[in-house]
N, C-alpha and C. Protein backbone atom coordinates (compact mmCIF):
# COMPACT_ATOMS: atom_id res chain seq x y z
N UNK A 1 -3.22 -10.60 -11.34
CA UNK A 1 -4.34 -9.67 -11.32
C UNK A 1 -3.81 -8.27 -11.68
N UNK A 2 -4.52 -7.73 -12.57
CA UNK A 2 -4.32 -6.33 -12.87
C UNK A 2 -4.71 -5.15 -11.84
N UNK A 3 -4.02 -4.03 -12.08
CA UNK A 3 -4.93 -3.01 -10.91
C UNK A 3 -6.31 -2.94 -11.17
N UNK A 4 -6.63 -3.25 -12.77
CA UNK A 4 -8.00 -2.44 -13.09
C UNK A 4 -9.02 -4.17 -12.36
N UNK A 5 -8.50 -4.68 -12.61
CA UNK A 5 -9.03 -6.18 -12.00
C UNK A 5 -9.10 -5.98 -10.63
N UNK A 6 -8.14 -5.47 -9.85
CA UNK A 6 -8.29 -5.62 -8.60
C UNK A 6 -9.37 -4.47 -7.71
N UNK A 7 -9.38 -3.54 -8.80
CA UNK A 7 -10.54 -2.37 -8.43
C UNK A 7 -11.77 -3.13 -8.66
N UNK A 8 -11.35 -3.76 -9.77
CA UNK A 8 -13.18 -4.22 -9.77
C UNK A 8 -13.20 -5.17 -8.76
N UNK A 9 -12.56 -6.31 -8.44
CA UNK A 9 -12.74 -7.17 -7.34
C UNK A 9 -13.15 -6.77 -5.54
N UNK A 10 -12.44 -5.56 -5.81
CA UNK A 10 -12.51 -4.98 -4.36
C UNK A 10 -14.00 -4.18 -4.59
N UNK A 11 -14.25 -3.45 -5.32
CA UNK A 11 -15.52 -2.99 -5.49
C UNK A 11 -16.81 -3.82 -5.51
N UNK A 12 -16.21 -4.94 -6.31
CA UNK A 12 -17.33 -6.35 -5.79
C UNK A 12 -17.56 -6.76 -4.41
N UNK A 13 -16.37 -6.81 -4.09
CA UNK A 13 -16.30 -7.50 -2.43
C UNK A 13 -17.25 -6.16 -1.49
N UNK A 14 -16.78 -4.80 -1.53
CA UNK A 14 -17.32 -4.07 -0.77
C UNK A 14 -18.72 -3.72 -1.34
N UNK A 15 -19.24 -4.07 -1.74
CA UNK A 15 -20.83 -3.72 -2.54
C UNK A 15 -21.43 -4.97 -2.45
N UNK A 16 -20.86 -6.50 -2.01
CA UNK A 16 -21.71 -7.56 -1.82
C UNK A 16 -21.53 -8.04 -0.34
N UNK A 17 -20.40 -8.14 0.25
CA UNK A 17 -19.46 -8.57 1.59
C UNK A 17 -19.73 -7.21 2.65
N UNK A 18 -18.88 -6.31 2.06
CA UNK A 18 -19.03 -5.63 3.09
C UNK A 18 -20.11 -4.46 2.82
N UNK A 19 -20.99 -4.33 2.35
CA UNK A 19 -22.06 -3.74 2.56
C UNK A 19 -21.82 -2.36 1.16
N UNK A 20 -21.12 -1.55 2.06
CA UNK A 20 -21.01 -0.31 1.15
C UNK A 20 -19.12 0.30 1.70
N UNK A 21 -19.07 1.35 0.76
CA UNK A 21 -17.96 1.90 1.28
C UNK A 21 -17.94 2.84 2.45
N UNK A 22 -16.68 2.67 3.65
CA UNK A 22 -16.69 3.88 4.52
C UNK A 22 -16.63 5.50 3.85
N UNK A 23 -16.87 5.96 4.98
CA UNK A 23 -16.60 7.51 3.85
C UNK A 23 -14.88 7.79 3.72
N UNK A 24 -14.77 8.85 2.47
CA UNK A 24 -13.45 8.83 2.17
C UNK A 24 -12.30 9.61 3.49
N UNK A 25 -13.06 10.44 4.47
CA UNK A 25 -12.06 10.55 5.37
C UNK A 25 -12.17 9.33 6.64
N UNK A 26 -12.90 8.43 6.72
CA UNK A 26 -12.81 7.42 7.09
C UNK A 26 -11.94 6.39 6.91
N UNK A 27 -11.86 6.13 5.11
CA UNK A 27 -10.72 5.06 4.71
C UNK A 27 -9.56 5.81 4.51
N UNK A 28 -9.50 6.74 4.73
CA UNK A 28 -7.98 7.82 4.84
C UNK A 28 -7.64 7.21 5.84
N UNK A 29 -8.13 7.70 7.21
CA UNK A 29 -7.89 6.90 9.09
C UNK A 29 -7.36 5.98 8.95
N UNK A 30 -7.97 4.98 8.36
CA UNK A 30 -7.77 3.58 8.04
C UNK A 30 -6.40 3.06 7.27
N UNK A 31 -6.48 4.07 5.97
CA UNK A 31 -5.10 4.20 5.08
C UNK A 31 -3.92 4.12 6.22
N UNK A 32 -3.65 5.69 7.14
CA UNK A 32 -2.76 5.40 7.89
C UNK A 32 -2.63 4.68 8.86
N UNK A 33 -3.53 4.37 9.56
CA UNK A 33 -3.67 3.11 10.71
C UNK A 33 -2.88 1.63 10.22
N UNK A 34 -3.49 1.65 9.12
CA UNK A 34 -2.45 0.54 8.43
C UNK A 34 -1.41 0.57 7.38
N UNK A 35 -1.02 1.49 7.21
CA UNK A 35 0.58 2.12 7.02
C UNK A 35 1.26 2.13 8.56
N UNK A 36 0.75 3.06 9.65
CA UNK A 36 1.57 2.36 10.96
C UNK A 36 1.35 1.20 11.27
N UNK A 37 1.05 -0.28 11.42
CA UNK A 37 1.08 -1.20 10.96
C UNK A 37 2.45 -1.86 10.81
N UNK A 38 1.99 -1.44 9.29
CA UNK A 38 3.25 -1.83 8.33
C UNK A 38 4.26 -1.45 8.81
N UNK A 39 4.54 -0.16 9.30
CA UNK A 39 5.92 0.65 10.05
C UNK A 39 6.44 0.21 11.05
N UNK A 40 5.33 -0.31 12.00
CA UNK A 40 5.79 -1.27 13.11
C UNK A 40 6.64 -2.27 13.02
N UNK A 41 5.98 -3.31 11.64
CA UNK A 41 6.86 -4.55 11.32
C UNK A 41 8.35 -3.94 10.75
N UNK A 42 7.86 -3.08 10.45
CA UNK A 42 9.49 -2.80 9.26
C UNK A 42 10.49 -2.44 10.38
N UNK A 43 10.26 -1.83 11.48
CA UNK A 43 11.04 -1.15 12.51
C UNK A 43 11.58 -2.12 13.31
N UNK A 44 10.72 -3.56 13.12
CA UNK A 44 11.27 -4.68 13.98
C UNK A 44 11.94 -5.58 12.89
N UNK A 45 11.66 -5.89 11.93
CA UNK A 45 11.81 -6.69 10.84
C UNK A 45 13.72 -6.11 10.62
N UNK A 46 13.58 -4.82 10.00
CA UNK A 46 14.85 -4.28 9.43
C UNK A 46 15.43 -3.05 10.06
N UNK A 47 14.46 -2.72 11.19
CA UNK A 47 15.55 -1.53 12.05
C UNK A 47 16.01 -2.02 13.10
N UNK A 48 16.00 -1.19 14.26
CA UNK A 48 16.86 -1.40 15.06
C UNK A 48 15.46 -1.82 16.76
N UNK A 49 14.64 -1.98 16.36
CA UNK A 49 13.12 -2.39 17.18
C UNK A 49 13.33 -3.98 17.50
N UNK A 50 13.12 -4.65 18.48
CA UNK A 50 12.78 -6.04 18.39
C UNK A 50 11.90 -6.33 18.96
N UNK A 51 11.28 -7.39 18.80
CA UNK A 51 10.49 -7.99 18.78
C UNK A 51 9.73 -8.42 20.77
N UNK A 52 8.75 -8.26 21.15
CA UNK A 52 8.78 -8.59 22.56
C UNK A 52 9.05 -10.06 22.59
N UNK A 53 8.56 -10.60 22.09
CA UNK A 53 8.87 -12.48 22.11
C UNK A 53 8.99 -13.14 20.84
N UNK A 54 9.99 -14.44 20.57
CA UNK A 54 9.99 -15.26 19.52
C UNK A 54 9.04 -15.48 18.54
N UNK A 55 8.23 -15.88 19.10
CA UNK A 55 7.19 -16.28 18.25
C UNK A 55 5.99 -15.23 17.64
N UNK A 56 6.43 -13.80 18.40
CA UNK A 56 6.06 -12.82 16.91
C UNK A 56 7.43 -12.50 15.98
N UNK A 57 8.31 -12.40 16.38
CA UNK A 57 9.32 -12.12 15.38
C UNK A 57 9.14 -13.40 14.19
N UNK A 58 8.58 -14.91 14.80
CA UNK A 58 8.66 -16.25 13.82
C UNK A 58 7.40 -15.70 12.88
N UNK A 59 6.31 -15.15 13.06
CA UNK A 59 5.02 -14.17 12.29
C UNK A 59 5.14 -13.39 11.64
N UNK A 60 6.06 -12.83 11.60
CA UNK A 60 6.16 -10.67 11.05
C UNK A 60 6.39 -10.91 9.98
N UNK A 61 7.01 -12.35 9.02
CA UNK A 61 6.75 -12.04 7.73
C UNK A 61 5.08 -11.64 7.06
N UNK A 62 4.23 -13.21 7.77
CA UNK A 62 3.59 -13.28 7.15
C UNK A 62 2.52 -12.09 7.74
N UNK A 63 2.81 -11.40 8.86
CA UNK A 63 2.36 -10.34 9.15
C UNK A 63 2.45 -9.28 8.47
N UNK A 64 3.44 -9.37 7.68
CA UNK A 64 3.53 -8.02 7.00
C UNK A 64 2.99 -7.99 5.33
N UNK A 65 3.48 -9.46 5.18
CA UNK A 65 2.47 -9.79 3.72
C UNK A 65 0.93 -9.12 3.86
N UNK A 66 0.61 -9.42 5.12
CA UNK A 66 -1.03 -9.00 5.15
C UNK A 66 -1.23 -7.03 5.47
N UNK A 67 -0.38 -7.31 6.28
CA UNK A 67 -0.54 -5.61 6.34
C UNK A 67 -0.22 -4.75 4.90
N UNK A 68 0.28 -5.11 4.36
CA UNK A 68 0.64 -4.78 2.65
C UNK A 68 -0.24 -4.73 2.19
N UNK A 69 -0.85 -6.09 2.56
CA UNK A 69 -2.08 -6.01 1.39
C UNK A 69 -3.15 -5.13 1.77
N UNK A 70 -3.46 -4.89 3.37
CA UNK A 70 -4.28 -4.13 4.03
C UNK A 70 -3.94 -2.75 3.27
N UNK A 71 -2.81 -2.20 3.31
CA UNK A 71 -2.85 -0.96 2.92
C UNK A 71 -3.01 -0.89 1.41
N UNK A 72 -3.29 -1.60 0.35
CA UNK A 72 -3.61 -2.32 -0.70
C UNK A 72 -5.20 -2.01 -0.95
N UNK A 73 -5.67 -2.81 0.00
CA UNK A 73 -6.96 -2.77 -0.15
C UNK A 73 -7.60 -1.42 -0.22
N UNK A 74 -7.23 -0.75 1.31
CA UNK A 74 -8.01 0.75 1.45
C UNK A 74 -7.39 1.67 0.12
N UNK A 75 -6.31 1.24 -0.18
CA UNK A 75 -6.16 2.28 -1.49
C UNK A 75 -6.68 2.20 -2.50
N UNK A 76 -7.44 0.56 -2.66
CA UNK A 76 -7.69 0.88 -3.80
C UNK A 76 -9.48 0.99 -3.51
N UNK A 77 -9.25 1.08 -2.44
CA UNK A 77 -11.20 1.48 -1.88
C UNK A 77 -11.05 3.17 -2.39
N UNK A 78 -10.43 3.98 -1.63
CA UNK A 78 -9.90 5.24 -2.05
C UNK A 78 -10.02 6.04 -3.61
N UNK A 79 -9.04 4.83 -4.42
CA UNK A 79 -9.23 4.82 -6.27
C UNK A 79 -10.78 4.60 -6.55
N UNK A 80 -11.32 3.50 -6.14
CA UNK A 80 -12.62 3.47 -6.52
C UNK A 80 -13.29 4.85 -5.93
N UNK A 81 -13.51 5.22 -4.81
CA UNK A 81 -14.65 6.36 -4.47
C UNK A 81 -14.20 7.50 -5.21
N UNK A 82 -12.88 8.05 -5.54
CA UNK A 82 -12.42 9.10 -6.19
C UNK A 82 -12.66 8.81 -7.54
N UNK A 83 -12.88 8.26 -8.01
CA UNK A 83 -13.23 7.94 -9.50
C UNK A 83 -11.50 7.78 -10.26
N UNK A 84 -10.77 7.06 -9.48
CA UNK A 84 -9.11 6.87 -10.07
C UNK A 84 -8.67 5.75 -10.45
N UNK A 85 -8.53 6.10 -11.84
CA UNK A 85 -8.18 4.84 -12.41
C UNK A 85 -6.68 4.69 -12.06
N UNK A 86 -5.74 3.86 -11.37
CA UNK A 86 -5.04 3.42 -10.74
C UNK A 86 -4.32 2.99 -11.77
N UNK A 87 -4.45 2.58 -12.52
CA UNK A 87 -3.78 1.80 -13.87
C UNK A 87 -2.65 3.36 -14.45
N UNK A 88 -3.88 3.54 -14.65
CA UNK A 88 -3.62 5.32 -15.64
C UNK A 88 -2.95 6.01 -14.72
N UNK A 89 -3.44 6.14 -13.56
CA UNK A 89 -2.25 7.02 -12.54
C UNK A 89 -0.55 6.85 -12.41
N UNK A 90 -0.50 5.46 -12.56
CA UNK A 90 0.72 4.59 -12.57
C UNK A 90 1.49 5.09 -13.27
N UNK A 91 0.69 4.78 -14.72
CA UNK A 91 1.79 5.06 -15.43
C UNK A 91 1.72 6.66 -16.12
N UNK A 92 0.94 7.20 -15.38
CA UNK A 92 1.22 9.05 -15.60
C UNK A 92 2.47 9.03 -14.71
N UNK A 93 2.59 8.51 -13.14
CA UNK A 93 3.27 8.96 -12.33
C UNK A 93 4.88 8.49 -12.86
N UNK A 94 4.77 7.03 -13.01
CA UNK A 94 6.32 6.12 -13.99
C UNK A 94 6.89 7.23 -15.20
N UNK A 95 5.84 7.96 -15.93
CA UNK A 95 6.25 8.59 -16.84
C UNK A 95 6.91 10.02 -16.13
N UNK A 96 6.41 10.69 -15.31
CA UNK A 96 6.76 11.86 -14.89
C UNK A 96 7.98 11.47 -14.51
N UNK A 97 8.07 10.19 -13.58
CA UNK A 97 9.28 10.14 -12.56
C UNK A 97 10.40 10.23 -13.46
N UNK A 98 10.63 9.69 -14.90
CA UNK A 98 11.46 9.49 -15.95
C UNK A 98 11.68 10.57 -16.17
N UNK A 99 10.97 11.13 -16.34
CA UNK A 99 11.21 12.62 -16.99
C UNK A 99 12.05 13.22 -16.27
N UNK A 100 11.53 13.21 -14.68
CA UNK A 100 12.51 14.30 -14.01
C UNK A 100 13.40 13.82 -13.18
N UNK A 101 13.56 12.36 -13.32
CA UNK A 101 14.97 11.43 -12.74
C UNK A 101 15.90 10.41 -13.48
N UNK A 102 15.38 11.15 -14.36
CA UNK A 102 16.01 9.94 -16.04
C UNK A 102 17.71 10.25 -15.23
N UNK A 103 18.48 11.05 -15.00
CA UNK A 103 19.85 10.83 -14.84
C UNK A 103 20.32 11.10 -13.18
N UNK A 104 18.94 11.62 -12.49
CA UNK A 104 18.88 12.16 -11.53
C UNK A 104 19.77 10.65 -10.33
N UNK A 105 19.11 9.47 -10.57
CA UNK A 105 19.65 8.51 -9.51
C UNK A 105 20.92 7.65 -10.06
N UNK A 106 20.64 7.98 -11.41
CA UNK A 106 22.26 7.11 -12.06
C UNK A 106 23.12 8.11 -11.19
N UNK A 107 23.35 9.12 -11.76
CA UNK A 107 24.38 10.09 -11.24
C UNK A 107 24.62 10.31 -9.50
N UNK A 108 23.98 9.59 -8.85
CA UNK A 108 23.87 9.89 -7.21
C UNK A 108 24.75 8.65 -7.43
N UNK A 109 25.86 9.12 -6.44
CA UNK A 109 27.48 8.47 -5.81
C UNK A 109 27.09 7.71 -4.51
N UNK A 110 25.54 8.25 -4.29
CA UNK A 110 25.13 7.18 -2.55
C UNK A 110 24.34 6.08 -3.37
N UNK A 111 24.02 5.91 -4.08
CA UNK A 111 23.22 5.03 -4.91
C UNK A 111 24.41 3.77 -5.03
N UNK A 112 25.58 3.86 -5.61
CA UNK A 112 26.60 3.04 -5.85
C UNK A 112 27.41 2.70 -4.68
């Protein structure tokens, strides 16, 4: 699926499923609510956090597959209400980053 595919899919889903869109400082809330989330798993997954019992640590992958996608979704709820084409942003942003890190991370000695 493409981004521009997945805007339209999510724009389908929220205009037939879920009714209409929240407002945009609403799916902001939401944005970070499920970015901490995601931070939670990562802090137990790959820091130094564990888990209260087995059998969520045996979950947190597929827990985190979904929280990904959660923060996935509201962003691209976000792209749609802002009128952002997500596609085009991408690769404005891929292009800038080149521009002003074309030697910037080769040359970093913590990188290697």
């Amino acid at each position: 699926m493409t981004l521009k595919e997945a805007q339209n899919v999510v724009d389908q889903w929220i205009t037939t499923v879920g009714v209409r869109y929240y407002g945009e400082l609403t799916n902001t809330a939401i944005l970070m609510e499920e970015t901490g989330e995601v931070a939670r798993l990562m802090a137990r997954l790959y820091g130094e956090q564990s888990f209260k019992n087995p059998q969520d640590a045996a979950e947190a992958p597929a827990q985190l597959a979904d929280e990904l996608a959660d923060v996935l979704f509201v962003l691209i709820c976000l792209a749609n209400q802002t009128g952002t084409d997500l596609t085009e942003a991408l690769e404005r942003n891929l292009a800038k980053k080149t521009r002003r890190d074309g030697d910037r991370h080769r040359d970093n000695p913590k990188l290697h």
